[in-house]
Protein backbone atom coordinates (compact mmCIF):
# COMPACT_ATOMS: atom_id res chain seq x y z
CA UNK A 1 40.35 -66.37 127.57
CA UNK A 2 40.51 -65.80 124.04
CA UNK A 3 37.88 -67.44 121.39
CA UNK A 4 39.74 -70.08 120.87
CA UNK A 5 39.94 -71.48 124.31
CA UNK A 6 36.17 -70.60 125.13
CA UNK A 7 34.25 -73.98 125.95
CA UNK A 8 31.62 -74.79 123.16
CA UNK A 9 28.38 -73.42 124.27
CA UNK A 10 25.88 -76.34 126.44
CA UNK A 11 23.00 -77.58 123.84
CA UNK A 12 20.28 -75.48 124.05
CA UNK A 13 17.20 -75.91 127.13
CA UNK A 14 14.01 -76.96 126.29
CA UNK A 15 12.08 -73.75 125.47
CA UNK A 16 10.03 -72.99 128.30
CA UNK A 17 6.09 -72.87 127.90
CA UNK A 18 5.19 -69.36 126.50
CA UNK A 19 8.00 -69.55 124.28
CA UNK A 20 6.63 -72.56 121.74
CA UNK A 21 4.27 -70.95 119.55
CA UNK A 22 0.72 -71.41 119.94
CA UNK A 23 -2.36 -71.18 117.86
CA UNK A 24 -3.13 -67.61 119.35
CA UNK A 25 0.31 -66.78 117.98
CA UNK A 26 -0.18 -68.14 114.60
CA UNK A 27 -3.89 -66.55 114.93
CA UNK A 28 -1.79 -62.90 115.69
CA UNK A 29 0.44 -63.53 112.75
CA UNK A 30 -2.49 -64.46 110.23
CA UNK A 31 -4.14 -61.31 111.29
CA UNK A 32 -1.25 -58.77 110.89
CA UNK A 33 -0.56 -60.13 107.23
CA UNK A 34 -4.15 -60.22 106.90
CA UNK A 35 -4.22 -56.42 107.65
CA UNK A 36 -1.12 -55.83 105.71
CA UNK A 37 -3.01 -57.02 102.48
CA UNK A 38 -6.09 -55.26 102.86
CA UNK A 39 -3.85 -52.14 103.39
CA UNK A 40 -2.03 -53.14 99.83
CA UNK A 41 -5.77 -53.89 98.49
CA UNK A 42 -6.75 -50.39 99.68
CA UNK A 43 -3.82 -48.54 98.45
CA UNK A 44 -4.70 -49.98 95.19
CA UNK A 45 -8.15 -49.63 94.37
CA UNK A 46 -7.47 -45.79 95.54
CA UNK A 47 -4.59 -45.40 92.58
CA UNK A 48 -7.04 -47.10 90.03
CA UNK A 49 -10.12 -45.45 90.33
CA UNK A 50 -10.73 -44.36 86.38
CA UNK A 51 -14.01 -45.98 85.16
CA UNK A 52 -13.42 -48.81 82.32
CA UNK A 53 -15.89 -50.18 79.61
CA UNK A 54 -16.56 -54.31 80.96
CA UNK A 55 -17.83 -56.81 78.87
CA UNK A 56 -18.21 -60.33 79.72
CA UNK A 57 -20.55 -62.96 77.72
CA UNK A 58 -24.03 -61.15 78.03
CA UNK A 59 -23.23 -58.41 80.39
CA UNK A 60 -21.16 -55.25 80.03
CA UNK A 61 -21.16 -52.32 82.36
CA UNK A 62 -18.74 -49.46 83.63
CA UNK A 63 -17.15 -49.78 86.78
CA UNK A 64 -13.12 -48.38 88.60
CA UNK A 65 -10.48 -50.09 86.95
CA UNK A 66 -9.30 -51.79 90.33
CA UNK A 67 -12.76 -53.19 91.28
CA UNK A 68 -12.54 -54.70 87.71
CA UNK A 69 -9.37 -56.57 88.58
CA UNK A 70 -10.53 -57.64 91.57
CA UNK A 71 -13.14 -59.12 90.27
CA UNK A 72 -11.11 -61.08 87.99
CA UNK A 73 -8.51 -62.45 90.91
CA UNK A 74 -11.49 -63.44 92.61
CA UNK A 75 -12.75 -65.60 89.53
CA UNK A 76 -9.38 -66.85 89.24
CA UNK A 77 -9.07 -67.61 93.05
CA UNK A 78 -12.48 -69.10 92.61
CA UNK A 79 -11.29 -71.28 89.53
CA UNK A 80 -8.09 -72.84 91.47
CA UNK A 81 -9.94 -73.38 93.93
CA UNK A 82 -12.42 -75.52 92.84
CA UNK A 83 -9.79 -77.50 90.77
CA UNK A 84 -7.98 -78.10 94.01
CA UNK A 85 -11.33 -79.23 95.75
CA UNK A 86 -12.24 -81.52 93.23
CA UNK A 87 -8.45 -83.17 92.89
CA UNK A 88 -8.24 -83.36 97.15
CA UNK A 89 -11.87 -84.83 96.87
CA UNK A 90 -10.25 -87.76 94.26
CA UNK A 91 -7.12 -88.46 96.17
CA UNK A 92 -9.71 -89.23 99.41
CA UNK A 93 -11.56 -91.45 97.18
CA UNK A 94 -8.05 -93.37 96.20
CA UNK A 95 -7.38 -93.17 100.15
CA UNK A 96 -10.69 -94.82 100.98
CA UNK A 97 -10.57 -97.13 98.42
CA UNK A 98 -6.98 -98.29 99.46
CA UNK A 99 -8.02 -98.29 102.95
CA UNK A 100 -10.72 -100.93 102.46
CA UNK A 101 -8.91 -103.63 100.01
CA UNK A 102 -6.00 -103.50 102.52
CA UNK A 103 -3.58 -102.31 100.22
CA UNK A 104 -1.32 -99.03 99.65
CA UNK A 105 -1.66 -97.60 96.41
CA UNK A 106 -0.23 -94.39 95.34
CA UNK A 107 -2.09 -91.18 93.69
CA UNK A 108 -3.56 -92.41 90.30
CA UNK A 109 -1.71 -91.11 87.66
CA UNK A 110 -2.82 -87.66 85.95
């Protein structure tokens, strides 16, 4: 038979049980990239390891270039997240709220 005359191919079977991923799977995956990153982290603060002059409102100090960066992602990590906390926290309120006069309302409006 040639390609043209093959019969289209049956739908696909339902995967069987170990095939569907699972939260151990998605647990294994976390932890690779997880391990992946601290390598990159690693790697990093070994390249970068001149001191630097820090000064920051009241305090100043010398410490390795890369632990000073990391420091600052850290702040900034620390920053979104607590703008992200604080606007989930609002759009529960707005849920709640909606929830108890019976009526859907959308997000409020930034």
């Amino acid at each position: 038979m040639t390609d043209d005359q093959r019969e289209p191919d049956p739908a696909p079977a339902e995967p069987l049980p170990g095939e569907r991923q699972t939260r151990l799977s998605g647990a294994w995956t976390a932890l690779v990239i997880g391990i992946l990153a601290l390598v990159a982290i690693l790697v990093f603060i070994l390249q970068n390891l001149q001191n630097v002059e820090v000064h920051f409102l009241i305090f100043y100090g010398s410490l390795p270039l890369a632990v000073a960066l990391l420091f600052a992602m850290v702040l900034g990590a620390v920053v979104v997240f607590a703008f992200g906390a604080v606007r989930i926290l609002q759009l529960r309120l707005v849920a709640r709220r909606a929830r108890r006069h019976g009526t859907q309302s959308g997000p409020p409006a930034a």
